[in-house]
PDB file of N, CA and C in Angstrom:
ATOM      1  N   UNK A   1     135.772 138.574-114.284  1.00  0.00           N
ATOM      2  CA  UNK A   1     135.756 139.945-114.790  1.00  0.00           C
ATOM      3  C   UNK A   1     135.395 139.895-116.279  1.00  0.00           C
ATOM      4  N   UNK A   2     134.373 140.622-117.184  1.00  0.00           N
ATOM      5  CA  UNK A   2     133.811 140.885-118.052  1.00  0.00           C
ATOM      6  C   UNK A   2     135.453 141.539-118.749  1.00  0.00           C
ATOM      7  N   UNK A   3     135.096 141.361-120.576  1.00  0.00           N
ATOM      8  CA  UNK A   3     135.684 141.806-121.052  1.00  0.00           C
ATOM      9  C   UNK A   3     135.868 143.035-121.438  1.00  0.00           C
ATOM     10  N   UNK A   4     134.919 143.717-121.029  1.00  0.00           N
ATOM     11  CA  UNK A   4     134.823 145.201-121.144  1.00  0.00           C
ATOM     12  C   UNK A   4     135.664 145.837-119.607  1.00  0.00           C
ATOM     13  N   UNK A   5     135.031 145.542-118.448  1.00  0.00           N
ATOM     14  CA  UNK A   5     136.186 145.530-117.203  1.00  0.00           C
ATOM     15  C   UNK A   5     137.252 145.809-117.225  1.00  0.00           C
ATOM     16  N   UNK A   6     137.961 144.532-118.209  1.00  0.00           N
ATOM     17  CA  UNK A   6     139.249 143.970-118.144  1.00  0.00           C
ATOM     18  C   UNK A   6     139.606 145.241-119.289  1.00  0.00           C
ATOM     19  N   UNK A   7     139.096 145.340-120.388  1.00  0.00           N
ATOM     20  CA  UNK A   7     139.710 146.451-121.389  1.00  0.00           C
ATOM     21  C   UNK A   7     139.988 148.230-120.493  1.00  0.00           C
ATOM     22  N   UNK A   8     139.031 148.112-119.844  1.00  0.00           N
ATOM     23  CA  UNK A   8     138.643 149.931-119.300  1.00  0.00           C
ATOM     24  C   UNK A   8     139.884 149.804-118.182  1.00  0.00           C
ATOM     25  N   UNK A   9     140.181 148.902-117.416  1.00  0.00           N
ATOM     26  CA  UNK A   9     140.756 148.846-116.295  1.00  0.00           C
ATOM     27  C   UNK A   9     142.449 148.812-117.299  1.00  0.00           C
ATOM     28  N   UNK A  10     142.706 148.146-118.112  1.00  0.00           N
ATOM     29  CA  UNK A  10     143.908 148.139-118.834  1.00  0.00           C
ATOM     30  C   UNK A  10     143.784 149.594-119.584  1.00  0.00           C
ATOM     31  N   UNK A  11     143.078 150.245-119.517  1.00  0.00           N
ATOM     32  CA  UNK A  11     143.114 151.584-119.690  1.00  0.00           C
ATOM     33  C   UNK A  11     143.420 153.093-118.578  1.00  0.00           C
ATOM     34  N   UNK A  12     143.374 152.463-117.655  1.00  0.00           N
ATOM     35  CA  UNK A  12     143.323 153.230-116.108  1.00  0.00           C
ATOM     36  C   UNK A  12     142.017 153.871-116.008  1.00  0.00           C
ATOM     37  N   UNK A  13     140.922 153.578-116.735  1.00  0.00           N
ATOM     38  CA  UNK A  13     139.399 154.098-116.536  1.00  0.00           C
ATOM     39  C   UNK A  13     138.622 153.415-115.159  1.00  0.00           C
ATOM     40  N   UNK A  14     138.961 154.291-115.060  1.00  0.00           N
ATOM     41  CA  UNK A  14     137.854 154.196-112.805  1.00  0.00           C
ATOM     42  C   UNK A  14     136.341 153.529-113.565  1.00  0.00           C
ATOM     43  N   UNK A  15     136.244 152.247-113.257  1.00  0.00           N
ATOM     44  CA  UNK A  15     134.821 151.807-113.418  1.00  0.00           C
ATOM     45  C   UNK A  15     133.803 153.079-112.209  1.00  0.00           C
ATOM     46  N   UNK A  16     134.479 153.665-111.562  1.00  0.00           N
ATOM     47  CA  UNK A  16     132.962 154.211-110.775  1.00  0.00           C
ATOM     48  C   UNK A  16     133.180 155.777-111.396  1.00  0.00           C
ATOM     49  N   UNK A  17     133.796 155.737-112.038  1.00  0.00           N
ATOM     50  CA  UNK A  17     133.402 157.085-113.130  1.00  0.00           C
ATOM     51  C   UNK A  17     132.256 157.649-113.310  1.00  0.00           C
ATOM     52  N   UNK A  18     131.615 158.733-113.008  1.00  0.00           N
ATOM     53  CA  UNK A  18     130.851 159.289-113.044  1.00  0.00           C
ATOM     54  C   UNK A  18     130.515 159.485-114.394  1.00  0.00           C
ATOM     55  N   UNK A  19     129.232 159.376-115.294  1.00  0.00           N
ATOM     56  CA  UNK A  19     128.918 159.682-116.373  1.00  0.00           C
ATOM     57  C   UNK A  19     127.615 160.456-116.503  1.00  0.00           C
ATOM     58  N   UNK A  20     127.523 161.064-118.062  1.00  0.00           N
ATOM     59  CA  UNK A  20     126.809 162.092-117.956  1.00  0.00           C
ATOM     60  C   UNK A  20     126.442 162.746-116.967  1.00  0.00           C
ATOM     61  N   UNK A  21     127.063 163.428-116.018  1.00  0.00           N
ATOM     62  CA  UNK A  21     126.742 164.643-115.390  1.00  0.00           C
ATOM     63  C   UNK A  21     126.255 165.641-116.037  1.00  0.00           C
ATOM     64  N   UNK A  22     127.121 166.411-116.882  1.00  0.00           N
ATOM     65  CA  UNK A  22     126.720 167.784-118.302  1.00  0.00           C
ATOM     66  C   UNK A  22     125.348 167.515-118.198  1.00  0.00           C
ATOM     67  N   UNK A  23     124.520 166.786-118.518  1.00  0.00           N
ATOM     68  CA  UNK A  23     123.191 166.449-118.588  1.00  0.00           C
ATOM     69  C   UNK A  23     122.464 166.012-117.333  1.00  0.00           C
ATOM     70  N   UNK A  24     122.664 166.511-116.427  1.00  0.00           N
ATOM     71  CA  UNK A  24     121.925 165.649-115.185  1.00  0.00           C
ATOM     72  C   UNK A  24     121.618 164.553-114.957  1.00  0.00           C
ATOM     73  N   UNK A  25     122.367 163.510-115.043  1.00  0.00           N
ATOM     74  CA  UNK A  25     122.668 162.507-114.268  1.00  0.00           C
ATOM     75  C   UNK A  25     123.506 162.457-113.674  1.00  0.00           C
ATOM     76  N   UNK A  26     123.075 162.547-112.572  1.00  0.00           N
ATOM     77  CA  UNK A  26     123.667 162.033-111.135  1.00  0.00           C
ATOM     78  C   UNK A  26     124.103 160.693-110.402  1.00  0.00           C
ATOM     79  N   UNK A  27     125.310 159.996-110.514  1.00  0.00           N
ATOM     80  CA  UNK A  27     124.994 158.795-109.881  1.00  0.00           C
ATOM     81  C   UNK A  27     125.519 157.599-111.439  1.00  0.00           C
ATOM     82  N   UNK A  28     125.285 158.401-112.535  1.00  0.00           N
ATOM     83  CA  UNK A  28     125.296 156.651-113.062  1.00  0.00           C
ATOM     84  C   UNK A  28     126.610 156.845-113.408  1.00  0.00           C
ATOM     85  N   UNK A  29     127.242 155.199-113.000  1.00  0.00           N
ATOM     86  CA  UNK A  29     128.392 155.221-113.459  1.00  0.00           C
ATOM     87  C   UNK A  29     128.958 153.941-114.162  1.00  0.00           C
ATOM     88  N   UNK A  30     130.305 153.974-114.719  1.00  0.00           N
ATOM     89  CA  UNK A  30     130.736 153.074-115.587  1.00  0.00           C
ATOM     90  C   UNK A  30     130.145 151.974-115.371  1.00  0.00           C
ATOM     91  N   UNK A  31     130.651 151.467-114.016  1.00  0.00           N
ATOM     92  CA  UNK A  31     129.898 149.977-113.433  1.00  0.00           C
ATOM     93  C   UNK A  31     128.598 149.667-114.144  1.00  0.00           C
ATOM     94  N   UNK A  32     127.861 150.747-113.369  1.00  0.00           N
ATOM     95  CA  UNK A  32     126.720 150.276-113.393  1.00  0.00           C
ATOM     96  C   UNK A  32     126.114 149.669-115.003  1.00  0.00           C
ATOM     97  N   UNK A  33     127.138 150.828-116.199  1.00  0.00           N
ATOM     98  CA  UNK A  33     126.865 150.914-117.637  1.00  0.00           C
ATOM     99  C   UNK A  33     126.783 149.138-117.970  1.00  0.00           C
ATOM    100  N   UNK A  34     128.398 148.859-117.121  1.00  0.00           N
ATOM    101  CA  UNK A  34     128.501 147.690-117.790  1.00  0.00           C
ATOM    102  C   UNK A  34     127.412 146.488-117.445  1.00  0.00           C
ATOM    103  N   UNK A  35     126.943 146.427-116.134  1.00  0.00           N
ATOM    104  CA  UNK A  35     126.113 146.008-115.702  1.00  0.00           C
ATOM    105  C   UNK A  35     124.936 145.979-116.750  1.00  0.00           C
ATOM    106  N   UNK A  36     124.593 146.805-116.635  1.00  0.00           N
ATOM    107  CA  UNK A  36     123.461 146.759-117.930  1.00  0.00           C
ATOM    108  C   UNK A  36     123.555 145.874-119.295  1.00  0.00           C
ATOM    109  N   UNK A  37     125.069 146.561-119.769  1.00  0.00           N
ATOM    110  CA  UNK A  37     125.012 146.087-120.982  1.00  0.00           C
ATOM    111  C   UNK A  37     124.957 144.632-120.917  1.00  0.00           C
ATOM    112  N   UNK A  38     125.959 144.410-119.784  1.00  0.00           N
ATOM    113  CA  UNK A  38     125.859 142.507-119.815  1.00  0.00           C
ATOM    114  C   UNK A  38     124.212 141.439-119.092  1.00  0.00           C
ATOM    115  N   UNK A  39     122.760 142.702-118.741  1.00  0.00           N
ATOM    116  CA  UNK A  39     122.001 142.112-118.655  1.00  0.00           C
ATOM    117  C   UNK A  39     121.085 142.108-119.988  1.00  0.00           C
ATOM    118  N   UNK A  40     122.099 142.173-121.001  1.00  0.00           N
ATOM    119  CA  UNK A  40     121.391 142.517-122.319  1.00  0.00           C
ATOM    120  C   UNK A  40     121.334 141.414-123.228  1.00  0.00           C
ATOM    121  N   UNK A  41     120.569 140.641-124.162  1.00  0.00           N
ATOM    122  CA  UNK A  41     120.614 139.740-125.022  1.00  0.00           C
ATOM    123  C   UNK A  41     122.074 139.312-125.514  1.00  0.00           C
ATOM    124  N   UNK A  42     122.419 137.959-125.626  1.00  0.00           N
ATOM    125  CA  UNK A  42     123.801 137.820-125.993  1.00  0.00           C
ATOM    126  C   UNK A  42     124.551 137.837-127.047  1.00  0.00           C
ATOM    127  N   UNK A  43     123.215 138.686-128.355  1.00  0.00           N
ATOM    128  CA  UNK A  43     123.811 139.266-129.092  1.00  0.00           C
ATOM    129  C   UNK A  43     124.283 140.826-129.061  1.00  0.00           C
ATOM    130  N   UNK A  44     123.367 141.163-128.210  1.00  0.00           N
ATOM    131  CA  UNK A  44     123.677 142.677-128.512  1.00  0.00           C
ATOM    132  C   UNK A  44     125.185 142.754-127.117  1.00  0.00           C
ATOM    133  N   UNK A  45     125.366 141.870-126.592  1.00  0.00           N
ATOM    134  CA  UNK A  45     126.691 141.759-125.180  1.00  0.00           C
ATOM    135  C   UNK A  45     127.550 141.685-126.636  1.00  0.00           C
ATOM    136  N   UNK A  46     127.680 140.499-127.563  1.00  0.00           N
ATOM    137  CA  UNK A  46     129.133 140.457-128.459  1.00  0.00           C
ATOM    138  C   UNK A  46     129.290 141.616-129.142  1.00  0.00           C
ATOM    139  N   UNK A  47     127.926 142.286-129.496  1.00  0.00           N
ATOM    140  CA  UNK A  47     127.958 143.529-130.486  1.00  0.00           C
ATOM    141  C   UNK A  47     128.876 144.816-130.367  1.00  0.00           C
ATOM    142  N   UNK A  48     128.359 144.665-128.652  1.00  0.00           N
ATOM    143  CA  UNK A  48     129.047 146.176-128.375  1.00  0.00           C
ATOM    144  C   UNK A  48     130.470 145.152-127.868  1.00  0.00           C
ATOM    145  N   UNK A  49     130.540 144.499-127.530  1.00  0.00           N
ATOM    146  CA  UNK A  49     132.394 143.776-126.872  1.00  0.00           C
ATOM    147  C   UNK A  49     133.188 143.773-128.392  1.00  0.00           C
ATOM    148  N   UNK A  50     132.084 143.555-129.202  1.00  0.00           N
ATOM    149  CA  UNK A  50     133.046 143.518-130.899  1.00  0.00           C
ATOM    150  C   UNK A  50     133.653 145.335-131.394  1.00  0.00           C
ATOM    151  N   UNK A  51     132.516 145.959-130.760  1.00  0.00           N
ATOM    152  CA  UNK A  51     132.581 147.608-131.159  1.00  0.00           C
ATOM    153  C   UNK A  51     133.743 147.978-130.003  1.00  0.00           C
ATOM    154  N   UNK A  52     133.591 147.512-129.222  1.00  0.00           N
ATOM    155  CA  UNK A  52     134.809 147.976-128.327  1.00  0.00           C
ATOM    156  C   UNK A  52     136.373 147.340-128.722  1.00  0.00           C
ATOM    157  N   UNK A  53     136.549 145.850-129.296  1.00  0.00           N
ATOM    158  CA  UNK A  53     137.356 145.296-129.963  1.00  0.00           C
ATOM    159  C   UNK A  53     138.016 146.436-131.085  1.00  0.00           C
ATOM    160  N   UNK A  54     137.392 146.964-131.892  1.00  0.00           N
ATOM    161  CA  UNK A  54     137.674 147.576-133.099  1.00  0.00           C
ATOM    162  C   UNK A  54     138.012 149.109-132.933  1.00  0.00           C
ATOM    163  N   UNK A  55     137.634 149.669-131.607  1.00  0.00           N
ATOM    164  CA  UNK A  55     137.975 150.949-131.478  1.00  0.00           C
ATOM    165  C   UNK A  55     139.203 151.081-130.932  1.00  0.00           C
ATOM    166  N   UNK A  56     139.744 149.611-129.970  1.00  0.00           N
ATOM    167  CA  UNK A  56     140.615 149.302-129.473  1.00  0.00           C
ATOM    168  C   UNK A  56     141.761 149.337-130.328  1.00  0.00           C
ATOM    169  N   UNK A  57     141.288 148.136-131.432  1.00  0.00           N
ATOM    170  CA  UNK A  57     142.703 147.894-131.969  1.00  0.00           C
ATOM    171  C   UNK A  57     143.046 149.209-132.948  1.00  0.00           C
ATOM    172  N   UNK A  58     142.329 150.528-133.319  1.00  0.00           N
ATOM    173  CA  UNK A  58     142.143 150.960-133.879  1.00  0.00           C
ATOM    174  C   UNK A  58     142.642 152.670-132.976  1.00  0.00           C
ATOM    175  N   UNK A  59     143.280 152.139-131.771  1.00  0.00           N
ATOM    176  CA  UNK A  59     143.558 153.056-130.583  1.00  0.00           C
ATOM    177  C   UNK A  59     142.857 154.079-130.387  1.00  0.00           C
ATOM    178  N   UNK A  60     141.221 153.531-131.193  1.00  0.00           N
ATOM    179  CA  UNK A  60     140.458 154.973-130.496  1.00  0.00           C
ATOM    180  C   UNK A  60     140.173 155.408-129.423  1.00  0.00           C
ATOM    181  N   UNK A  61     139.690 156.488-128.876  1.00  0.00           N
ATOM    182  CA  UNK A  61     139.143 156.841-127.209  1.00  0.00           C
ATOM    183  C   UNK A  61     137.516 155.662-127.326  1.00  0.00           C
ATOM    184  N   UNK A  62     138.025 154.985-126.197  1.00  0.00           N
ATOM    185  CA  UNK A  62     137.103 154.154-126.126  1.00  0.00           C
ATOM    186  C   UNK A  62     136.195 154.996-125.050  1.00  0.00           C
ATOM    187  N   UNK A  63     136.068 156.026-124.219  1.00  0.00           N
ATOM    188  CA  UNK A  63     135.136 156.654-123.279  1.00  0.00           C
ATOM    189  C   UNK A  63     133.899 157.176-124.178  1.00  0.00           C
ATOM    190  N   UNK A  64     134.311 157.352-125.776  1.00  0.00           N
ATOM    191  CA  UNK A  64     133.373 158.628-126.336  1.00  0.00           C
ATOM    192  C   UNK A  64     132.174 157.099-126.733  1.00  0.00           C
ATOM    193  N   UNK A  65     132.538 155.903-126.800  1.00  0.00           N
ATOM    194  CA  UNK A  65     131.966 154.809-127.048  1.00  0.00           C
ATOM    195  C   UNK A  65     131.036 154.640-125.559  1.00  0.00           C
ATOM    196  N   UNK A  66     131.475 154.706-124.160  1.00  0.00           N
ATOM    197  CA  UNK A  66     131.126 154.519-123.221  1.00  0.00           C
ATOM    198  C   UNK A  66     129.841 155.565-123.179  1.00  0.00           C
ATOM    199  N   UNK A  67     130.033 156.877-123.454  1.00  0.00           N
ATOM    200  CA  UNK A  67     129.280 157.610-123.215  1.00  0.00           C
ATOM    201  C   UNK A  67     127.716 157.847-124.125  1.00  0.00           C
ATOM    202  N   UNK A  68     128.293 156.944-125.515  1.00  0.00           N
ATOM    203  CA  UNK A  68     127.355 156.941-126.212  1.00  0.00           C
ATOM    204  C   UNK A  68     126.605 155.797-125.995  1.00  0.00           C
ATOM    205  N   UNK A  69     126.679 154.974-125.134  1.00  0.00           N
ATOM    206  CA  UNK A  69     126.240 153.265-124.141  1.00  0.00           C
ATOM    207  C   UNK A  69     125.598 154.055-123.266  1.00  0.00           C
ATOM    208  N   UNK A  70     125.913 155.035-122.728  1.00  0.00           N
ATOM    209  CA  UNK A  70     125.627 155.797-121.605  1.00  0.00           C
ATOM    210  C   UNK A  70     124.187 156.632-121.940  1.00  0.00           C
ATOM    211  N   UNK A  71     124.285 157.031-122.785  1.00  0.00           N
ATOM    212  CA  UNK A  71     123.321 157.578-123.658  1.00  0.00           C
ATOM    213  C   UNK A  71     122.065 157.219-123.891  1.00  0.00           C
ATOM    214  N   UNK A  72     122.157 155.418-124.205  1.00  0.00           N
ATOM    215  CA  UNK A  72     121.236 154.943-124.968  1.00  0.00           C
ATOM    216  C   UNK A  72     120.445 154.017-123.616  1.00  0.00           C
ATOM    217  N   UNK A  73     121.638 153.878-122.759  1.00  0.00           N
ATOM    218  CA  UNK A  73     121.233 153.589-121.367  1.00  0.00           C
ATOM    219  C   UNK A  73     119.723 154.406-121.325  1.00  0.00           C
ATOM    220  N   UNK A  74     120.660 155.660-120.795  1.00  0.00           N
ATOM    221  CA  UNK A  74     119.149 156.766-120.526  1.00  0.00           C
ATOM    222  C   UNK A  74     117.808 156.697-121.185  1.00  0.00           C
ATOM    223  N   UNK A  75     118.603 156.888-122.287  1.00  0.00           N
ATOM    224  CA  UNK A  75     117.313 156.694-123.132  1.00  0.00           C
ATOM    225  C   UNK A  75     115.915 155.761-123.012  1.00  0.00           C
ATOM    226  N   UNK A  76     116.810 154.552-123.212  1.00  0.00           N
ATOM    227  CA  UNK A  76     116.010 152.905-123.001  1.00  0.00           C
ATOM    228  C   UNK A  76     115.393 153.087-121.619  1.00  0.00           C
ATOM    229  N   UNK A  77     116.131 153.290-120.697  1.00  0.00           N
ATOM    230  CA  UNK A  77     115.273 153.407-119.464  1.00  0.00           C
ATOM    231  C   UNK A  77     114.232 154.810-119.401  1.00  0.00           C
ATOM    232  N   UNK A  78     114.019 155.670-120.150  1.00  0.00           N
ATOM    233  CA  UNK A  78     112.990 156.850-120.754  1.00  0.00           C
ATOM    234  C   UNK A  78     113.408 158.015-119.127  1.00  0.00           C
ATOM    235  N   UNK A  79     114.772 158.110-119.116  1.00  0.00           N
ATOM    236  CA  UNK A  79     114.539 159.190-117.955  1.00  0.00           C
ATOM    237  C   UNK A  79     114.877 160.863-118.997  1.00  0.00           C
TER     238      UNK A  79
END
């Protein structure tokens, strides 16, 4: 289990969470986010596991972080 997994799940966050809906997407969800992020260069995998580290210890809402991953998801893939 990925360290992002292990953080969201010690959070009670449903990896099959539905994201961006408000905007029409249909279908993508946490999983899949993380999926992505971890088929990503293994700097930019510590980058965001470090950004999630710091929002953590910092007891921020780590979802508004997810959604902005979620975001750039879309983006990068140009839908």
């Amino acid at each position: 289990m990925s360290y992002i997994e292990t953080l969201l799940k010690e959070k009670d966050i449903d990896l099959g969470t539905w994201l961006l809906e408000d905007k029409g997407q249909i279908g993508l969800t946490i999983e899949m986010l993380i999926e992505f992020v971890y088929s990503m260069p293994d700097a930019t995998v510590q980058e965001v596991e470090n950004t999630f580290r710091k929002i953590d210890f910092k007891n921020g809402d780590v979802m508004h972080y997810v959604t902005f991953l979620a975001e750039g998801m879309i983006e990068t893939a140009g839908y």
